[in-house]
N, C-alpha and C. Protein backbone atom coordinates (compact mmCIF):
# COMPACT_ATOMS: atom_id res chain seq x y z
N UNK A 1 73.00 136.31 139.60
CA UNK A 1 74.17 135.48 139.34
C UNK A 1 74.95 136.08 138.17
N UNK A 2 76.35 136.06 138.46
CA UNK A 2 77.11 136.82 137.33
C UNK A 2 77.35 135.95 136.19
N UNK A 3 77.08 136.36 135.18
CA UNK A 3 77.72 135.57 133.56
C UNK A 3 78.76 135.19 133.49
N UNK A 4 79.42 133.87 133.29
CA UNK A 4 80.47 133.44 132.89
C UNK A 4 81.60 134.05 131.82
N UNK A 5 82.22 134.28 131.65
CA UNK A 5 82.87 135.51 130.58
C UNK A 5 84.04 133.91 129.86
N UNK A 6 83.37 133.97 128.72
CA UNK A 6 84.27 133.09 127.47
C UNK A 6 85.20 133.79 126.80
N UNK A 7 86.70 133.53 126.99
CA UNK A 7 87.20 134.38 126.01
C UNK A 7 87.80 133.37 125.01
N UNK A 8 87.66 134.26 123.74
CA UNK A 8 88.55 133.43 122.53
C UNK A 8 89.97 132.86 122.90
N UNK A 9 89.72 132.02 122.11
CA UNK A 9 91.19 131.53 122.91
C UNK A 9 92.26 132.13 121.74
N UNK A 10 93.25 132.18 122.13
CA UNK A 10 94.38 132.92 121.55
C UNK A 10 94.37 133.19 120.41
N UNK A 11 94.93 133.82 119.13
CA UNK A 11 95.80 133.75 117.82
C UNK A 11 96.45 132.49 118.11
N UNK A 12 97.72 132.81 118.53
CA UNK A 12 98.87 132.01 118.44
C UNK A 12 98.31 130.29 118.88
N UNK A 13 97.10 130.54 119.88
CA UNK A 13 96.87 128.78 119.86
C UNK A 13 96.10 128.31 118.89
N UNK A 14 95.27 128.92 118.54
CA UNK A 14 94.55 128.39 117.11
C UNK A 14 95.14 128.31 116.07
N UNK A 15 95.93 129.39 115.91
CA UNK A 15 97.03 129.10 114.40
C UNK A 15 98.01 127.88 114.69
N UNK A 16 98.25 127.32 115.99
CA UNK A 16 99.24 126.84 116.29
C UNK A 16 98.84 125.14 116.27
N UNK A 17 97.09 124.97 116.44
CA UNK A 17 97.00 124.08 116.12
C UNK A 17 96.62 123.34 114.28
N UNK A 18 96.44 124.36 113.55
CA UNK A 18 96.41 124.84 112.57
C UNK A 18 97.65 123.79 111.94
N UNK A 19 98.66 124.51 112.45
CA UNK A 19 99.98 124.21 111.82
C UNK A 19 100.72 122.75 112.17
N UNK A 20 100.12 122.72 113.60
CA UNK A 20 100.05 121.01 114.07
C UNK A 20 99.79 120.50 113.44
N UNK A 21 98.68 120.62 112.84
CA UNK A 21 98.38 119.91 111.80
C UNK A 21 98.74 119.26 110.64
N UNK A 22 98.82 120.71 110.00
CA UNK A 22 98.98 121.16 108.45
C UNK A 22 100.45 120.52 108.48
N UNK A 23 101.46 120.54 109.30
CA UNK A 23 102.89 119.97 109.02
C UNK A 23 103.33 119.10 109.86
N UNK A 24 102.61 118.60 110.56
CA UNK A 24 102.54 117.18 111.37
C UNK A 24 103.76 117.72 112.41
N UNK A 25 103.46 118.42 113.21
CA UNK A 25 104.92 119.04 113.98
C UNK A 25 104.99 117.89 114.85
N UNK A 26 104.12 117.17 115.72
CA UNK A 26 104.25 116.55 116.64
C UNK A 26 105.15 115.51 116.23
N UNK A 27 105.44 114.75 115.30
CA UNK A 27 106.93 114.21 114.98
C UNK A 27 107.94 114.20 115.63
N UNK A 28 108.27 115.51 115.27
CA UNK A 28 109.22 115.93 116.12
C UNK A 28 109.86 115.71 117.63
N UNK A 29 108.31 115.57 118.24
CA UNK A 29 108.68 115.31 119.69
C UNK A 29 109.36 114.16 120.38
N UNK A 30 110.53 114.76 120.95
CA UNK A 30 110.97 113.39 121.90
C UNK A 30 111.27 114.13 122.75
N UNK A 31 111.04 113.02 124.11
CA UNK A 31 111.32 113.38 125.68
C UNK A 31 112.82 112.25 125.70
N UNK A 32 113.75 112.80 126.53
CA UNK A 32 115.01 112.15 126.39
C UNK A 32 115.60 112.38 127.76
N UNK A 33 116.42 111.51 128.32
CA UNK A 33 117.13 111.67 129.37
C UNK A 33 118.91 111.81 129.11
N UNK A 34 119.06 113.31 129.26
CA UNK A 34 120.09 113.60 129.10
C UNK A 34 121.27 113.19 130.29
N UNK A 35 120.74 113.20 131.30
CA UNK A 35 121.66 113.09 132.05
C UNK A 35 122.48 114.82 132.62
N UNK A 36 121.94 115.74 131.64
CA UNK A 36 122.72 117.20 131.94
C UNK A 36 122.19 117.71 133.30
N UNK A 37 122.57 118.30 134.05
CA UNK A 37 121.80 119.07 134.96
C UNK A 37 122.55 120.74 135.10
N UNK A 38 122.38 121.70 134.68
CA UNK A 38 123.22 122.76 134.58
C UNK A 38 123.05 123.38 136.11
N UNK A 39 124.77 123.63 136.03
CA UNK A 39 124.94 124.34 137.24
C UNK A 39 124.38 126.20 137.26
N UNK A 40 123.24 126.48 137.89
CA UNK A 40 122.91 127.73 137.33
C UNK A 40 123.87 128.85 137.74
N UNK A 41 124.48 128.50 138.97
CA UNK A 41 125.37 129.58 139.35
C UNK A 41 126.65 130.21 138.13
N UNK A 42 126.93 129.07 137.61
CA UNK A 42 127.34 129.18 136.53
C UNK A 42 127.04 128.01 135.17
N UNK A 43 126.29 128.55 134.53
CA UNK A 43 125.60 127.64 133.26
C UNK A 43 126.08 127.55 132.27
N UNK A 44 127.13 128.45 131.92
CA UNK A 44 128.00 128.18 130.36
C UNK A 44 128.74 127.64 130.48
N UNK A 45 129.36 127.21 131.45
CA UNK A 45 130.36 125.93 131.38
C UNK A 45 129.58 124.67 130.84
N UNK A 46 128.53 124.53 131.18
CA UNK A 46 127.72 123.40 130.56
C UNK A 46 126.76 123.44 128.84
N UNK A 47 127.71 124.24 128.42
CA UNK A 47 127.20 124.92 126.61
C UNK A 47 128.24 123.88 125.46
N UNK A 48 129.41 123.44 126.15
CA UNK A 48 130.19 122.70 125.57
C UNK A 48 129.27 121.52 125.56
N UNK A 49 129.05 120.60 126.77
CA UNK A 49 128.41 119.32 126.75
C UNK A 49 127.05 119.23 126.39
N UNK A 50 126.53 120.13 126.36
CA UNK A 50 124.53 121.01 125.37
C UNK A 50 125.28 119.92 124.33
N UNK A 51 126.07 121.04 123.86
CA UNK A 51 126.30 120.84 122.47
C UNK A 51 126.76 119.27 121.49
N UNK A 52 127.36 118.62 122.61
CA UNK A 52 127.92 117.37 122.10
C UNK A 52 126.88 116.63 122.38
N UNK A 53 125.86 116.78 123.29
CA UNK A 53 124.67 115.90 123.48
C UNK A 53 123.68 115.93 122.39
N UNK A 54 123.33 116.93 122.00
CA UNK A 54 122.64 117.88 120.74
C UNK A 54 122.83 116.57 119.73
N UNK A 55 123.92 116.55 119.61
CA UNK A 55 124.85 115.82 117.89
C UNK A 55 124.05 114.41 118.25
N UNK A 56 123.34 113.66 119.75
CA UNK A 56 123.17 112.64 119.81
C UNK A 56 121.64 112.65 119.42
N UNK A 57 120.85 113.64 119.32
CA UNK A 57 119.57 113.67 119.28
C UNK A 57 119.41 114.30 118.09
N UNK A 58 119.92 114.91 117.55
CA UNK A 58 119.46 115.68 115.77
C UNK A 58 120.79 115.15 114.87
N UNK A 59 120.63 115.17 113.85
CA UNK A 59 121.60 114.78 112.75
C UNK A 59 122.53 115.49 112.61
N UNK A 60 124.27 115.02 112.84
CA UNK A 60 124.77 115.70 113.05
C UNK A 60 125.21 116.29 111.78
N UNK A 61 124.41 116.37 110.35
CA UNK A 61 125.19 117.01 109.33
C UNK A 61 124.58 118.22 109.45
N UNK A 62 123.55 118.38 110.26
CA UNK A 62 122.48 119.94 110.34
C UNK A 62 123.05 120.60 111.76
N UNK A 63 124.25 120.25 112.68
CA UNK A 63 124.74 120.59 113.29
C UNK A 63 125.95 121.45 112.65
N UNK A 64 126.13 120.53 111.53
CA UNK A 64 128.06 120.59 110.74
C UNK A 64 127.64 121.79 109.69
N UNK A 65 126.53 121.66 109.31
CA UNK A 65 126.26 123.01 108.52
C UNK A 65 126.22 124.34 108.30
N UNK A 66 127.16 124.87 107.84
CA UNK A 66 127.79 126.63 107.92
C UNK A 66 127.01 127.46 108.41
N UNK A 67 125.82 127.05 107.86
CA UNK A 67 124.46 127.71 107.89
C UNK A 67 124.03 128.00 109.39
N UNK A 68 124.08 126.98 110.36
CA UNK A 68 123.27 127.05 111.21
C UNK A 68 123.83 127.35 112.48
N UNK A 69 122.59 128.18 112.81
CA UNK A 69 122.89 128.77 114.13
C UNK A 69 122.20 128.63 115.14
N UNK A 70 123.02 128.04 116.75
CA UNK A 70 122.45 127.60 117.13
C UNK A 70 122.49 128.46 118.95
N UNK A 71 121.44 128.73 119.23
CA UNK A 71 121.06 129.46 120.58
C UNK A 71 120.91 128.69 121.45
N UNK A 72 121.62 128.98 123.19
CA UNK A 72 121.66 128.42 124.36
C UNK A 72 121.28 129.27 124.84
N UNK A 73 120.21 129.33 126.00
CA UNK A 73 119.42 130.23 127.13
C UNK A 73 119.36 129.68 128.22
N UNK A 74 120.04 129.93 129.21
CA UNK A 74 119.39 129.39 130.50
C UNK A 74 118.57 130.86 131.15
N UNK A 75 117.82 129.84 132.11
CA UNK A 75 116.54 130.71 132.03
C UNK A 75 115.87 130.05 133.41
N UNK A 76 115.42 131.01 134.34
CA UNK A 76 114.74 130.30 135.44
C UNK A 76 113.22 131.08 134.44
N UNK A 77 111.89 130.09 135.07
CA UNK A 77 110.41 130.32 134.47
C UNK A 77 109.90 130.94 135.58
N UNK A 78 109.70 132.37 135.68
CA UNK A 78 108.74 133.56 136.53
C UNK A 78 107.50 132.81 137.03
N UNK A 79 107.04 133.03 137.80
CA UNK A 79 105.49 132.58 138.53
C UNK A 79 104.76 132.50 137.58
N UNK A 80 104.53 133.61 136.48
CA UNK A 80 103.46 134.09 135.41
C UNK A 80 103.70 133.22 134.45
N UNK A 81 104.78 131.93 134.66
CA UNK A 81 104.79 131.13 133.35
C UNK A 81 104.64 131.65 132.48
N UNK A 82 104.75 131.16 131.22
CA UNK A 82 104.20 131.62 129.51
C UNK A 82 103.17 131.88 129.20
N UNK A 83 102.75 132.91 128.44
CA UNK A 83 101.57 132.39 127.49
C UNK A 83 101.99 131.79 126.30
N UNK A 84 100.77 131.84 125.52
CA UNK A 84 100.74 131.02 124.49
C UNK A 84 101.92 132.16 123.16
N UNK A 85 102.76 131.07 122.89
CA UNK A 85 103.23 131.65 121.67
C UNK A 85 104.49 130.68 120.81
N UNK A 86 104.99 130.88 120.23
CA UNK A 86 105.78 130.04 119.23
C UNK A 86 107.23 131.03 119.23
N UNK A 87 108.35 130.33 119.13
CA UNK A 87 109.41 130.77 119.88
C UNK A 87 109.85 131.38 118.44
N UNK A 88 110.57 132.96 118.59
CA UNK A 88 110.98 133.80 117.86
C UNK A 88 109.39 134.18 116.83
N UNK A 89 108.47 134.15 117.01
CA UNK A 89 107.57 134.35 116.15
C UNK A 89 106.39 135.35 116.63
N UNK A 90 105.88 136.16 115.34
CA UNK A 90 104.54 136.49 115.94
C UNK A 90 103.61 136.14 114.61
N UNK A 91 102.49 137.34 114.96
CA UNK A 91 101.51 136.55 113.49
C UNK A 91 101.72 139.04 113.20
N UNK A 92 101.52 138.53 111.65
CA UNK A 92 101.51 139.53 111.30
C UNK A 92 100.16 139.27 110.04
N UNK A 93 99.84 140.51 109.78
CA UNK A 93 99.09 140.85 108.18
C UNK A 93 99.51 141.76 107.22
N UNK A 94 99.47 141.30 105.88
CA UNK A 94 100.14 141.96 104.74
C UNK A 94 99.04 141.94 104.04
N UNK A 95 99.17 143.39 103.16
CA UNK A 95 98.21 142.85 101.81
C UNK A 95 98.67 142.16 101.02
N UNK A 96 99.95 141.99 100.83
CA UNK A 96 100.70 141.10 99.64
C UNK A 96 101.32 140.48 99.88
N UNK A 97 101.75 138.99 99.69
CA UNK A 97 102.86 138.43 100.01
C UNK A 97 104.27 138.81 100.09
N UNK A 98 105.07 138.75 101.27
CA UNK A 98 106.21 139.42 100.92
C UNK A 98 107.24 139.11 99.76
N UNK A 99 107.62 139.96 99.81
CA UNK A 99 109.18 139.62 98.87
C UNK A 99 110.69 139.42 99.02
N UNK A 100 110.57 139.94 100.33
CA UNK A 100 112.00 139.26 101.06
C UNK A 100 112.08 138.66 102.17
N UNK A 101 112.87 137.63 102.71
CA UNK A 101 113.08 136.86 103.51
C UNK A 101 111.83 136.05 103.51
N UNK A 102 111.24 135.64 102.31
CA UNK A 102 109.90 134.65 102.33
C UNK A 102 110.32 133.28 102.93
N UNK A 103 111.05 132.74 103.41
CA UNK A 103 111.06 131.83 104.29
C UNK A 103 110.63 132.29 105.65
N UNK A 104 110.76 133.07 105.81
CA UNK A 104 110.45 133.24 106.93
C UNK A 104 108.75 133.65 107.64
N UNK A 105 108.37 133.48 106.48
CA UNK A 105 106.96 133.46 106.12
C UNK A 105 106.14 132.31 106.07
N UNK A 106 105.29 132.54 106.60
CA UNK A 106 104.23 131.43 107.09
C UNK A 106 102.83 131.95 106.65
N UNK A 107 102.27 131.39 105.70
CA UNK A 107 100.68 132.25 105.08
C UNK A 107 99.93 131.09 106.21
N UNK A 108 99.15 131.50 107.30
CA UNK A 108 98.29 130.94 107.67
C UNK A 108 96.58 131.13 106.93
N UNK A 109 96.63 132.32 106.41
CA UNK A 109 94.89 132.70 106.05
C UNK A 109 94.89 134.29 105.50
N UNK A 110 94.11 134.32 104.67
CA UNK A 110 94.10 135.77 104.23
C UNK A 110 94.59 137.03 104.51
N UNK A 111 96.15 137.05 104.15
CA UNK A 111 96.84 138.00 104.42
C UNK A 111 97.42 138.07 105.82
N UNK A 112 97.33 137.09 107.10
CA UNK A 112 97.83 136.52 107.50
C UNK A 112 98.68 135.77 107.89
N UNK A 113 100.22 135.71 108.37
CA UNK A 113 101.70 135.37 108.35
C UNK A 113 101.91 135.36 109.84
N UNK A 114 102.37 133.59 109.89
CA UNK A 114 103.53 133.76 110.93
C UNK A 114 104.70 134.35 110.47
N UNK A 115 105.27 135.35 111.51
CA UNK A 115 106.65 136.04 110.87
C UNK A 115 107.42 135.28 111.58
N UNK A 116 108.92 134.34 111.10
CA UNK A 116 109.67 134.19 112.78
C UNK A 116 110.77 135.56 112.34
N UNK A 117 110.90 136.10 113.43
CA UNK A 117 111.87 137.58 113.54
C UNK A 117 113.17 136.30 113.98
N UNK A 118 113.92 135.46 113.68
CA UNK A 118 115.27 135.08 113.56
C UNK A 118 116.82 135.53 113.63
N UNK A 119 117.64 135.38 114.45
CA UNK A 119 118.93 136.54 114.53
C UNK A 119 119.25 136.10 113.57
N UNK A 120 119.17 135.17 112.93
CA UNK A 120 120.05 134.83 110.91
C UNK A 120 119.01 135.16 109.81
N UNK A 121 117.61 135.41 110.41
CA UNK A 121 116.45 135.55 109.31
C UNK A 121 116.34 133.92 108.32
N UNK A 122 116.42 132.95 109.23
CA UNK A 122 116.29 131.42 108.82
C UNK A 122 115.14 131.33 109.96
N UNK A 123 114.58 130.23 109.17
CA UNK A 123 113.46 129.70 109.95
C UNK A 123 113.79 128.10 110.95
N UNK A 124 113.46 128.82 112.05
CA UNK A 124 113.87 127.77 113.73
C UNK A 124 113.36 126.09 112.78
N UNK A 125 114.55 125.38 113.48
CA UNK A 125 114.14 124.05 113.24
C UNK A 125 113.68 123.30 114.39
N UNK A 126 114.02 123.38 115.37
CA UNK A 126 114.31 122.21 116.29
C UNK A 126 113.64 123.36 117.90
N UNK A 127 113.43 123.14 119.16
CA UNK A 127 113.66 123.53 120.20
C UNK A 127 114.08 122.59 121.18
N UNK A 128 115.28 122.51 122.10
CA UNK A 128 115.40 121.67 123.05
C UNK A 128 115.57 121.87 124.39
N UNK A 129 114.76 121.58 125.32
CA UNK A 129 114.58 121.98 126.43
C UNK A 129 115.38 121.04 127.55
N UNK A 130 116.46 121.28 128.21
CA UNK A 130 117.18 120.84 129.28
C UNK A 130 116.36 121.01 130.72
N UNK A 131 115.89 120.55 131.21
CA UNK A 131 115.55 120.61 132.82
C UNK A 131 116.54 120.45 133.95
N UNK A 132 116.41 121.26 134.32
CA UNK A 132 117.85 121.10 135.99
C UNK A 132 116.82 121.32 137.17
N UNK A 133 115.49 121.35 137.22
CA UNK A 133 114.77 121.12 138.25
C UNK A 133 113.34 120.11 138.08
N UNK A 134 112.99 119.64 139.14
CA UNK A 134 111.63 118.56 138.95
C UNK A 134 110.87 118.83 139.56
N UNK A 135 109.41 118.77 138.25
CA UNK A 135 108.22 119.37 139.18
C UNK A 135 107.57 118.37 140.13
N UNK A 136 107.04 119.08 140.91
CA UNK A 136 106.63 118.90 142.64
C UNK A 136 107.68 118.19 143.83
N UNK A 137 108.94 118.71 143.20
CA UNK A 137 110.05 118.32 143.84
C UNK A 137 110.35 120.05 144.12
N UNK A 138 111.11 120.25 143.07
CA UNK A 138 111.93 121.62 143.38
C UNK A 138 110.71 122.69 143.06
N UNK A 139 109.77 122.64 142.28
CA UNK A 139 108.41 123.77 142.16
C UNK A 139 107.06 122.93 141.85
N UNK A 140 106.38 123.95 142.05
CA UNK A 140 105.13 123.48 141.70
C UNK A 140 104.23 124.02 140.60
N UNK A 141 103.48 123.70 139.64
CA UNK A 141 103.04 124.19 138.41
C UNK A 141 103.98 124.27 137.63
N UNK A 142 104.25 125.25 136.56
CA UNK A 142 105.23 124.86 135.39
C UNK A 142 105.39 124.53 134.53
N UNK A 143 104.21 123.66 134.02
CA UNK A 143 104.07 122.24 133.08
C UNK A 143 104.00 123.30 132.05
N UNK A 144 104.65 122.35 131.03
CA UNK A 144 104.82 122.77 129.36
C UNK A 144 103.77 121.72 129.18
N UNK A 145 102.83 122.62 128.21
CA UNK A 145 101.60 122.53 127.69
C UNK A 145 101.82 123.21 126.17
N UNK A 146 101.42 122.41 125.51
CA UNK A 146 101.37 122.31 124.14
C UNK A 146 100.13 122.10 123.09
N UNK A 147 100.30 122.80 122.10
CA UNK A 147 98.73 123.07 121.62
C UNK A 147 97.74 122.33 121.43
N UNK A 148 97.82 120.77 121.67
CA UNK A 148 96.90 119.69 121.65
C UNK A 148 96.64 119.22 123.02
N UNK A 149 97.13 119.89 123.66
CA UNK A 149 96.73 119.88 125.53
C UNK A 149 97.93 118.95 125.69
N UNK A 150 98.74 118.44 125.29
CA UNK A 150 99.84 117.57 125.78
C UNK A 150 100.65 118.43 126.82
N UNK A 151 101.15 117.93 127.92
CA UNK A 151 101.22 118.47 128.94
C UNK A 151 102.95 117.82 129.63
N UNK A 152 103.74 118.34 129.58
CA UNK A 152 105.30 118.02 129.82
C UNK A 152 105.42 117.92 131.07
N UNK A 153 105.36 117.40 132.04
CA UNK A 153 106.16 117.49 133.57
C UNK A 153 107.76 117.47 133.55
N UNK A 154 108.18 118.35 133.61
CA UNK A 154 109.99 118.52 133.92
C UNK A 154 110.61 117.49 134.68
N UNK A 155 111.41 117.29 134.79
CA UNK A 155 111.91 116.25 135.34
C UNK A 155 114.23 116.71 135.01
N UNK A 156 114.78 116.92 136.60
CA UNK A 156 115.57 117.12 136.28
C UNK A 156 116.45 116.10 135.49
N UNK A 157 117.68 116.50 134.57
CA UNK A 157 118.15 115.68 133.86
C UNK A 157 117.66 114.98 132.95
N UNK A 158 116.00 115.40 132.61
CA UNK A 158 115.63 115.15 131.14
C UNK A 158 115.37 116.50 130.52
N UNK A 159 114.85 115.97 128.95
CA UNK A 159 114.67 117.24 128.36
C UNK A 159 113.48 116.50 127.00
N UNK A 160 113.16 117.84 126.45
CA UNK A 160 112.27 118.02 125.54
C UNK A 160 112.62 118.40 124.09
N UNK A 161 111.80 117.94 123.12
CA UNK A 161 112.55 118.81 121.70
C UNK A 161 111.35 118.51 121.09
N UNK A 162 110.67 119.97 120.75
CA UNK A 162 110.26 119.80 118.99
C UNK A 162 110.36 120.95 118.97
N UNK A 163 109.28 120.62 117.65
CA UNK A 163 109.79 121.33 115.75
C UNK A 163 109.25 123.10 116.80
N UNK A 164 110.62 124.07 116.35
CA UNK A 164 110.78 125.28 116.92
C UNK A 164 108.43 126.26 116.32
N UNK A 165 108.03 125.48 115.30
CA UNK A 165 107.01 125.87 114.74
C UNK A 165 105.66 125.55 115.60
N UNK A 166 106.46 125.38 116.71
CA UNK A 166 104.93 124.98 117.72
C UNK A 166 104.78 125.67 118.76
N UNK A 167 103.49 125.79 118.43
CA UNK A 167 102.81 126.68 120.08
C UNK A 167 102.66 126.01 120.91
N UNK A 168 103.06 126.72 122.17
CA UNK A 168 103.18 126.16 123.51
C UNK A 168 103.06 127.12 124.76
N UNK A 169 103.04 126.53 125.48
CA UNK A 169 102.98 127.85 126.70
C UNK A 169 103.23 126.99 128.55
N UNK A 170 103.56 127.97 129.30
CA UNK A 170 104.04 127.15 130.22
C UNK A 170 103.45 127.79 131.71
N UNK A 171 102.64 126.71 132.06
CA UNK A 171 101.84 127.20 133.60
C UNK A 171 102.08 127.95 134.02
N UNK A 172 101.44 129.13 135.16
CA UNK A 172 101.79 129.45 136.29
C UNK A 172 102.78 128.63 137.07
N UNK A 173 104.33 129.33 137.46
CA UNK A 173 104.80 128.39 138.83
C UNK A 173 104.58 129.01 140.07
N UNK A 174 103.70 128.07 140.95
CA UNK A 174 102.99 128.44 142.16
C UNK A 174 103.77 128.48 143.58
N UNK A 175 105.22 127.55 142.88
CA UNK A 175 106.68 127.54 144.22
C UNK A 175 107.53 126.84 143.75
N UNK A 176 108.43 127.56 144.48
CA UNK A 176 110.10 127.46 144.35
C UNK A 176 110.75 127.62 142.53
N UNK A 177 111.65 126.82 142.27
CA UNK A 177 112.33 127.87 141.35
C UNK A 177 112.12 126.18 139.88
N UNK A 178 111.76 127.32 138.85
CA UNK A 178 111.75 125.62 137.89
C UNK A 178 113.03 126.57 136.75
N UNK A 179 113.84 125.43 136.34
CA UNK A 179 114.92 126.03 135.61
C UNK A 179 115.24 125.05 134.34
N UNK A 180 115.41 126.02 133.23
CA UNK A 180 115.58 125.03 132.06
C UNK A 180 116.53 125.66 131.10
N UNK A 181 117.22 125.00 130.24
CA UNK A 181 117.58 125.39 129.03
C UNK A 181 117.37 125.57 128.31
N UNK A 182 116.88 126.43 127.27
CA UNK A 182 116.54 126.52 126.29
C UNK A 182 117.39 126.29 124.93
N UNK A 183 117.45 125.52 123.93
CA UNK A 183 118.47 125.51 122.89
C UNK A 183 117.53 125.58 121.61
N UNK A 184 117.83 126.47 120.28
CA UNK A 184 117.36 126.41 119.35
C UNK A 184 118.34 126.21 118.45
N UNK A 185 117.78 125.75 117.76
CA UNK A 185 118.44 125.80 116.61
C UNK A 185 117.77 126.22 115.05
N UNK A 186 118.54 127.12 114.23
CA UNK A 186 117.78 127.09 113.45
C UNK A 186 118.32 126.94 111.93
């Protein structure tokens, strides 16, 4: 009889519950019914109304702020779904703490750093996920799974949001097409 083969489970999910923790990310989370459904044939026409919906779910003075920049992705999810990882981020090691862009620095453990690589070099606040398809309607598998096993079923015309600092990862899709938006902000 062949041996069962255990593998460690990830970096990114152990640090990720780590940080669940350590900064209470799950807060963050709300499931919301937007009402959006993006037309994929063409999806930036629907970046104007993202955006005014946005202002109804986060504060709109962190919208109004010079500072912040904010990313729209539409995106169909490949068969191979996600693995595990935290959006704009990896884990790096230093011998020393850095010295520039230390926000963007995350000391998990001995010389150890989440880096987020950021197009402004600011650290992600928010992630919000638009759905324009529903699972075991339009695909099958898919599910956003999140580092405490919490488990998202899509649902078109709702959506998802937390704190951009969380690991997550997203099933195998086993059929037809699952499609979402991605919005960050950071």
């Amino acid at each position: 009889m062949a041996a069962t083969v255990v593998r460690n489970e990830p970096a990114v999910l152990k640090y990720g519950l780590k940080m669940l923790e350590q900064y209470n990310l799950a807060v963050a989370r709300r499931e919301f019914n937007s009402g959006i459904i993006i037309d994929q044939s063409n999806p930036t026409v629907s970046n104007f109304v993202i955006m005014e919906y946005i202002r109804t779910l986060v504060s709109p003075e962190l919208l109004d702020d010079a500072e912040t920049h904010v990313a729209i992705i539409h995106k169909s999810i490949e068969k191979p779904g996600l693995s595990w990882h935290i959006d704009d981020c990896q884990i790096t090691k230093r011998k020393t703490p850095p010295d520039y862009n230390t926000e963007c620095y995350i000391l998990l453990e001995d010389n150890k750093y989440l880096y987020f690589n950021t197009p402004n070099k600011k650290l992600p606040k928010f992630t919000l996920l638009f759905y324009s398809s529903t699972f075991n309607e339009d695909f099958t598998g898919g599910l956003l799974v999140l580092a405490d096993n919490t488990m998202i079923k899509p649902r078109a015309g709702w959506g998802f949001m937390l704190d951009s600092r969380e690991a997550h990862m997203v099933t195998p899709v086993l059929s037809g097409n699952r499609f979402v938006t991605v919005v960050k902000i950071y």
